[in-house]
N, C-alpha and C. Protein backbone atom coordinates (compact mmCIF):
# COMPACT_ATOMS: atom_id res chain seq x y z
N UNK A 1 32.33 75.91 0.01
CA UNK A 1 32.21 75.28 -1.28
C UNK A 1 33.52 74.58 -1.61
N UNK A 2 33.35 73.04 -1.62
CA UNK A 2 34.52 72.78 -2.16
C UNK A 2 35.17 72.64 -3.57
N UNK A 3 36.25 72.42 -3.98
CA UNK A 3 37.02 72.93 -5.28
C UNK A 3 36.04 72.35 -6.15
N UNK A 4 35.06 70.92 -5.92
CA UNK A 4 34.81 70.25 -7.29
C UNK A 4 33.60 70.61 -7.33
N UNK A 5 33.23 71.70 -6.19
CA UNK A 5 31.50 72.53 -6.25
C UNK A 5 31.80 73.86 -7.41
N UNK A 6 33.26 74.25 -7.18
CA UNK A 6 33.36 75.65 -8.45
C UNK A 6 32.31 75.74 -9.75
N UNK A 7 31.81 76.57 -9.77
CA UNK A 7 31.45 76.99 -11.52
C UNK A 7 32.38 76.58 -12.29
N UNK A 8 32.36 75.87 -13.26
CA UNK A 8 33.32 75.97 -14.33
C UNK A 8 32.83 76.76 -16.05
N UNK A 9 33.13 77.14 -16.37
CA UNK A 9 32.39 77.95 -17.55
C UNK A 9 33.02 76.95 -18.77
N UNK A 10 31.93 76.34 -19.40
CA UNK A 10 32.08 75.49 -20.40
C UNK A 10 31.20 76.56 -21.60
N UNK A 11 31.52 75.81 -23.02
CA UNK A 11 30.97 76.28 -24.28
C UNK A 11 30.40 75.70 -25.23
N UNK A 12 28.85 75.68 -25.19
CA UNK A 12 29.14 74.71 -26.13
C UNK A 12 27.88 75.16 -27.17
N UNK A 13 27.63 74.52 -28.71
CA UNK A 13 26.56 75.17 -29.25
C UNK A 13 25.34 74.24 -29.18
N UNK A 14 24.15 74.89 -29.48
CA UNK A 14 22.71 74.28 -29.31
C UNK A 14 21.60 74.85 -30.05
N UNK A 15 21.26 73.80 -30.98
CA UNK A 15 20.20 74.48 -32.08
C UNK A 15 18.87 75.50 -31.15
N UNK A 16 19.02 76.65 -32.09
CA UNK A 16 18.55 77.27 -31.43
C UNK A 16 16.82 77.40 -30.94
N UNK A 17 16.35 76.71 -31.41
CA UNK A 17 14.94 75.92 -30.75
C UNK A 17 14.98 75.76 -29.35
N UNK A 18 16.12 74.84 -29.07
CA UNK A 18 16.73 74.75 -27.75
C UNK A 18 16.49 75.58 -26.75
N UNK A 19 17.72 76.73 -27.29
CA UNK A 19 17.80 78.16 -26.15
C UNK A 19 16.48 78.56 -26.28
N UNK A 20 15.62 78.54 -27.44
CA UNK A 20 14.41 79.23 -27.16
C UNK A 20 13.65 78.93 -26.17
N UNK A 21 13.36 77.32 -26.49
CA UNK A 21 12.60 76.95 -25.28
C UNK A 21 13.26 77.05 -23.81
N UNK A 22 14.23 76.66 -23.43
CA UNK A 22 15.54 77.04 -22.42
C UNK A 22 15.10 78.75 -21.57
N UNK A 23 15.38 79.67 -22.55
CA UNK A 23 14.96 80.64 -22.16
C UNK A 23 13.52 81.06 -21.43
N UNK A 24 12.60 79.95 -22.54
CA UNK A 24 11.01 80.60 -22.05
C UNK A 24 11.21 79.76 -20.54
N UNK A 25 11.33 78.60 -20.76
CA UNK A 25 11.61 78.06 -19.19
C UNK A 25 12.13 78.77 -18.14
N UNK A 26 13.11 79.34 -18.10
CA UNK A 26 13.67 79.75 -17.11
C UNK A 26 12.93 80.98 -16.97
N UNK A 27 12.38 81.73 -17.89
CA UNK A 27 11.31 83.19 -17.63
C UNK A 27 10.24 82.72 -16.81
N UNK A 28 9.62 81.80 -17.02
CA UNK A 28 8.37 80.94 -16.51
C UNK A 28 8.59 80.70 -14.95
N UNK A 29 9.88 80.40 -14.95
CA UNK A 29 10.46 79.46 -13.59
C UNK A 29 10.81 80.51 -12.60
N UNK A 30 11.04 82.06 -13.15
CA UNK A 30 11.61 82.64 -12.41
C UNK A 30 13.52 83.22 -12.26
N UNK A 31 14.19 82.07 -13.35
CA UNK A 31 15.89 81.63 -12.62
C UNK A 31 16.33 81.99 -14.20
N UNK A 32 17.64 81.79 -14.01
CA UNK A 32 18.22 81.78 -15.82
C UNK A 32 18.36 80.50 -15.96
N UNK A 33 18.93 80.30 -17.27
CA UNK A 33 19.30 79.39 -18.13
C UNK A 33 20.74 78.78 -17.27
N UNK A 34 21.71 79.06 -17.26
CA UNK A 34 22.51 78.58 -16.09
C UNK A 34 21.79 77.55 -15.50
N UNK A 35 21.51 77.81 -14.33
CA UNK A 35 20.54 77.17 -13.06
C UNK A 35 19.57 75.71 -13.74
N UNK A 36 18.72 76.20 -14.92
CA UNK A 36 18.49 75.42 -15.88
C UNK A 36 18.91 74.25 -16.19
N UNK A 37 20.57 74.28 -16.91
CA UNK A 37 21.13 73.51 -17.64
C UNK A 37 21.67 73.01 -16.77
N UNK A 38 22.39 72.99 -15.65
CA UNK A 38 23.03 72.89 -14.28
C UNK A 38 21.96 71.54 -13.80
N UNK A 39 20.82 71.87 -13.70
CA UNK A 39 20.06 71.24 -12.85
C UNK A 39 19.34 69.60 -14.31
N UNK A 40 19.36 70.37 -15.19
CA UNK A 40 18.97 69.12 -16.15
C UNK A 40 20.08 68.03 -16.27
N UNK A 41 21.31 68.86 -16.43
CA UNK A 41 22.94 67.67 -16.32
C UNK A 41 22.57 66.91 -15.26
N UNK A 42 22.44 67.69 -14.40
CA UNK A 42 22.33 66.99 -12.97
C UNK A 42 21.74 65.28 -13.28
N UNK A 43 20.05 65.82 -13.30
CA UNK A 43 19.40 65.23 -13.43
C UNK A 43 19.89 64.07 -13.87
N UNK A 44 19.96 64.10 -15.66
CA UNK A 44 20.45 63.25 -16.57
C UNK A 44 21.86 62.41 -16.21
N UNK A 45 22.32 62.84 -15.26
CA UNK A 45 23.98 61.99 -14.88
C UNK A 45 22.95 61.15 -13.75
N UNK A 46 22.67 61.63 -12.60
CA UNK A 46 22.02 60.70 -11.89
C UNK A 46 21.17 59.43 -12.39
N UNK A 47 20.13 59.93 -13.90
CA UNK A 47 19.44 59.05 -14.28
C UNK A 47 20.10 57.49 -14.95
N UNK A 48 21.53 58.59 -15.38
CA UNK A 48 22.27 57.98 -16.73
C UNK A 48 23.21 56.89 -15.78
N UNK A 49 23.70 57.41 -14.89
CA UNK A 49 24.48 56.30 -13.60
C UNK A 49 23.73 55.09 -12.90
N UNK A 50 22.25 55.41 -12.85
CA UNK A 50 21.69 54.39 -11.91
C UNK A 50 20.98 53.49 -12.83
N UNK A 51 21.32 53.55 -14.63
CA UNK A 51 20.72 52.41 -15.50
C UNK A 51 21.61 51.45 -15.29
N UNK A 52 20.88 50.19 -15.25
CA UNK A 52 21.67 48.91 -15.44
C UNK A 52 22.44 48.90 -16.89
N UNK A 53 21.85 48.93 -17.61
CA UNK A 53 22.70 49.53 -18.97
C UNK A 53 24.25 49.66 -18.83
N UNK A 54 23.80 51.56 -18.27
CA UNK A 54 25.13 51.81 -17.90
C UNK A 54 26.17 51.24 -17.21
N UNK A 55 25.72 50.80 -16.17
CA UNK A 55 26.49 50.39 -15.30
C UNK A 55 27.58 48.91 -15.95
N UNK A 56 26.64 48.10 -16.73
CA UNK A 56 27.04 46.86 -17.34
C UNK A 56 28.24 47.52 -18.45
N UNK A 57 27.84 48.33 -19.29
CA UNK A 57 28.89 49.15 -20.01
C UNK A 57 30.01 49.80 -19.21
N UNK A 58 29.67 50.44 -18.04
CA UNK A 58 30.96 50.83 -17.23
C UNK A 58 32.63 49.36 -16.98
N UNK A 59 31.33 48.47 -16.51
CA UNK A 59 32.41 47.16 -15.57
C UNK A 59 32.78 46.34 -17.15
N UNK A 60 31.79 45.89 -17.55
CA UNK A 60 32.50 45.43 -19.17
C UNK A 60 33.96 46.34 -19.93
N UNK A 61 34.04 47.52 -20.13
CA UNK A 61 34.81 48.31 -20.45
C UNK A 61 36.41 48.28 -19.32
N UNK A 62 35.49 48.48 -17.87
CA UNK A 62 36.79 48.53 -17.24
C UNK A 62 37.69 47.09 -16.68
N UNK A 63 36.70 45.73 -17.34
CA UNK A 63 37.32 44.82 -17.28
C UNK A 63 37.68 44.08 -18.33
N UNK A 64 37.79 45.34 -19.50
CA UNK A 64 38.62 45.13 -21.14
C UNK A 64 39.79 46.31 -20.29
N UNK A 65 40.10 46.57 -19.88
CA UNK A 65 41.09 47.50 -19.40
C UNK A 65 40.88 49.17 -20.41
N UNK A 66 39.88 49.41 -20.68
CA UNK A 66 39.44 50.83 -21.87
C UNK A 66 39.16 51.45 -20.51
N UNK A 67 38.64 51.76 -19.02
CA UNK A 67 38.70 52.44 -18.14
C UNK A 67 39.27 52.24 -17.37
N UNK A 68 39.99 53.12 -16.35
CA UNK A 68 41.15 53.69 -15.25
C UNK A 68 39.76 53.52 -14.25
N UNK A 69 40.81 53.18 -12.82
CA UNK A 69 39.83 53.10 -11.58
C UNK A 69 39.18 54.43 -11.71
N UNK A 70 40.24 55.09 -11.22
CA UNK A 70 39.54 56.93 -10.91
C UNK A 70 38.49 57.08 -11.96
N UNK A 71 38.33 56.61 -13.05
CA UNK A 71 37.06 57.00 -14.02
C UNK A 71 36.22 56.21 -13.86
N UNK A 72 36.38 54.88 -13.34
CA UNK A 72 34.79 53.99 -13.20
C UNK A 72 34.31 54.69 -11.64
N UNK A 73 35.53 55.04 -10.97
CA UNK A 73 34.77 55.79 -9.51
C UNK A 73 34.23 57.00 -9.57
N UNK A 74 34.62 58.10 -10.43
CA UNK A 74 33.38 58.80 -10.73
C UNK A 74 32.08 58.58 -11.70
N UNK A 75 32.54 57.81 -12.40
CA UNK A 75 31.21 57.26 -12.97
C UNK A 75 29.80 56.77 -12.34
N UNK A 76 30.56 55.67 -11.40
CA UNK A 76 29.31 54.58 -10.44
C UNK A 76 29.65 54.78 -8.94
N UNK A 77 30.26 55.19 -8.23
CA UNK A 77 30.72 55.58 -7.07
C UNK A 77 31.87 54.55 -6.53
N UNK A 78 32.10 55.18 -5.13
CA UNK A 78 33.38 54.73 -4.56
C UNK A 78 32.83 52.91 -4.16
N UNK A 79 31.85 52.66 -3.97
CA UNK A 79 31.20 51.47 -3.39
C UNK A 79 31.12 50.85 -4.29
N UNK A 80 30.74 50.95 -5.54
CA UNK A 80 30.43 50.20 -6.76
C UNK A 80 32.18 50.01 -7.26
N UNK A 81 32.57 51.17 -7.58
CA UNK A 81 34.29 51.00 -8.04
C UNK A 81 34.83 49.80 -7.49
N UNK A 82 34.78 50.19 -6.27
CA UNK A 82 35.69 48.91 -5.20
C UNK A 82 35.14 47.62 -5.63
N UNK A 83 33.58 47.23 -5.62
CA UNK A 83 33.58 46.44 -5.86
C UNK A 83 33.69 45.40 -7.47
N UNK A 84 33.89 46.26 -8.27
CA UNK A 84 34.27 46.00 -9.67
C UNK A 84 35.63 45.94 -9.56
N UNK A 85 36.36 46.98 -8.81
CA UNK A 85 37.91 46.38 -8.85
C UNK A 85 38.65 44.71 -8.26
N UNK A 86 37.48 44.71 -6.91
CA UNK A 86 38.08 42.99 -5.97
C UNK A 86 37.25 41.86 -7.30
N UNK A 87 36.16 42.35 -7.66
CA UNK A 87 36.01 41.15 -9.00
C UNK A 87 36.88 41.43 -10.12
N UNK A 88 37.72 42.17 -10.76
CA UNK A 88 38.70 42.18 -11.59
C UNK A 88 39.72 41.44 -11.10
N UNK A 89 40.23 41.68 -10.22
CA UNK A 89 41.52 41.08 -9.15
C UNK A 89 41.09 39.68 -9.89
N UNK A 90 40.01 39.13 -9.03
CA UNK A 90 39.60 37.75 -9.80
C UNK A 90 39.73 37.19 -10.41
N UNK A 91 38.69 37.96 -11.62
CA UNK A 91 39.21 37.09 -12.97
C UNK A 91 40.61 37.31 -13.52
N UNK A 92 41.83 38.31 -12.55
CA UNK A 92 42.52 38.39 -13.46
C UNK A 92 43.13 37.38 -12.68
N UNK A 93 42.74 36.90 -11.71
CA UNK A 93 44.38 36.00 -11.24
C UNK A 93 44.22 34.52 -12.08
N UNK A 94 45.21 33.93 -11.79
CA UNK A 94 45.17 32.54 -12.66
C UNK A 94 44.25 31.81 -11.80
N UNK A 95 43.74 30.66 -12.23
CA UNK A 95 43.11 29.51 -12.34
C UNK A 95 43.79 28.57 -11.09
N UNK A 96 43.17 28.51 -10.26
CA UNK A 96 44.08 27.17 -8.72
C UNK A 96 44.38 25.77 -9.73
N UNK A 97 45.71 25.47 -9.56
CA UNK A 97 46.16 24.13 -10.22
C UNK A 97 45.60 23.09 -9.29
N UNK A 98 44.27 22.86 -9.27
CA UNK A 98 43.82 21.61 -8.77
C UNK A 98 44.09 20.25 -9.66
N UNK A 99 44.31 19.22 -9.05
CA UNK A 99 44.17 18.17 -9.92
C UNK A 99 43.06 17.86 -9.97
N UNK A 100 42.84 16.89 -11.26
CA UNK A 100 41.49 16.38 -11.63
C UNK A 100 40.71 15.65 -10.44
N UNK A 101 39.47 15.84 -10.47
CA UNK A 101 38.91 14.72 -9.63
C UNK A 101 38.65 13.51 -9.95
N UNK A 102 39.17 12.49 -8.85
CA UNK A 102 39.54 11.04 -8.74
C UNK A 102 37.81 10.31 -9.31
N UNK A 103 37.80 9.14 -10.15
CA UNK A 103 36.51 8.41 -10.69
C UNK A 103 36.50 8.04 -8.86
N UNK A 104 35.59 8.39 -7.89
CA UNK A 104 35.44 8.19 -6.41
C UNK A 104 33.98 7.65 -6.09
N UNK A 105 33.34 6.52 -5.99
CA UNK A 105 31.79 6.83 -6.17
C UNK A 105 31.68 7.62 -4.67
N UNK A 106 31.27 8.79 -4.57
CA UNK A 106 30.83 9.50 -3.24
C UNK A 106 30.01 9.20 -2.78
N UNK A 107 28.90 8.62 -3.14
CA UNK A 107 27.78 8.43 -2.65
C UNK A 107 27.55 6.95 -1.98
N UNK A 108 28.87 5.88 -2.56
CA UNK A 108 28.65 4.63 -1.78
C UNK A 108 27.83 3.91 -2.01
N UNK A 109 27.25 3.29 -1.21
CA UNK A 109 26.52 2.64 -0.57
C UNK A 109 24.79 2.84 -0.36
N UNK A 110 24.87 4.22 -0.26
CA UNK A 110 23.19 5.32 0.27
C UNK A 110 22.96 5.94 -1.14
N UNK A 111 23.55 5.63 -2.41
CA UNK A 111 22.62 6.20 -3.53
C UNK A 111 21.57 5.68 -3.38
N UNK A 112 20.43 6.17 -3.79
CA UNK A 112 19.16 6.20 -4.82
C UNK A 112 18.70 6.39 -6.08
N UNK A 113 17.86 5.50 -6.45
CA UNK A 113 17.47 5.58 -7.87
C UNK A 113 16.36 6.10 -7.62
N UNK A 114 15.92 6.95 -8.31
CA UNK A 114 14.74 7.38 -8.90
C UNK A 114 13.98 7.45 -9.74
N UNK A 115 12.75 6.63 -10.19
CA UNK A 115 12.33 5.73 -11.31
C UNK A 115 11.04 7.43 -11.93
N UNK A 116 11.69 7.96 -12.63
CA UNK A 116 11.14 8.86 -13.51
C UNK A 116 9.41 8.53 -13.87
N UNK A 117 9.76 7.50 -14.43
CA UNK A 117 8.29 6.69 -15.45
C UNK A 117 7.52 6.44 -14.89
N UNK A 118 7.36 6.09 -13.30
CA UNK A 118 6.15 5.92 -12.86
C UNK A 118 5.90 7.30 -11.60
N UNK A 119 5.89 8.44 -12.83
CA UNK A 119 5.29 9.73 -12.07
C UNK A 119 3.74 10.04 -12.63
N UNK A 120 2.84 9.67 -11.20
CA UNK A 120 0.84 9.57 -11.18
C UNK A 120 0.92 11.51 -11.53
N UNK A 121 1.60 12.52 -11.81
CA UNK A 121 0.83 13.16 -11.95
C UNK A 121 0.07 13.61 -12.68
């Protein structure tokens, strides 16, 4: 088991309707309440990570600078991170000092007109 598999013992309160039903569940199921709540987080982070929603709220935020890499990489993963970080790089670098483009006709000689008004369909 590695360190970030540990139990951690958190606290927290929950109207008690909740534990009621919580409890009958886990009597029903066989398991405790633990195992329960464990497995519904679960659930709900997986569901809550793979909304487009979320995800748009993750990269918006971390390209207002309000999230740290290490927190958009546990958020959306190491694949998604990376690639929200090489598009930040992006927009953050400046703008290429191109000069304007020259009045050039490109097309020469081989334009075409295309007479709109006499379309039979």
């Amino acid at each position: 088991m590695s360190s970030s598999d540990e139990p951690r013992r958190v606290h927290f309160q929950s109207p008690e309707y909740l534990v009621d039903r919580l409890d009958a569940i886990a009597e029903l199921f066989d398991t405790d309440r633990t195992d329960l709540l464990v497995e519904a987080i679960r659930e709900y982070i997986e569901d809550t990570a793979d909304s487009e929603t979320f995800r748009k709220l993750v990269a918006r935020k971390y390209y207002d600078d309000q999230l740290e890499f290490g927190t958009v990489k546990r958020l959306v993963g190491a694949e998604t991170a990376q690639r929200l970080r090489l598009l930040k790089a992006d927009l953050d670098d400046e703008p290429l000092d191109l000069a304007a483009p020259e009045d050039t006709d490109i097309y020469g000689a081989d334009a075409v007109t295309v007479d709109t008004t006499a379309d039979d369909r």
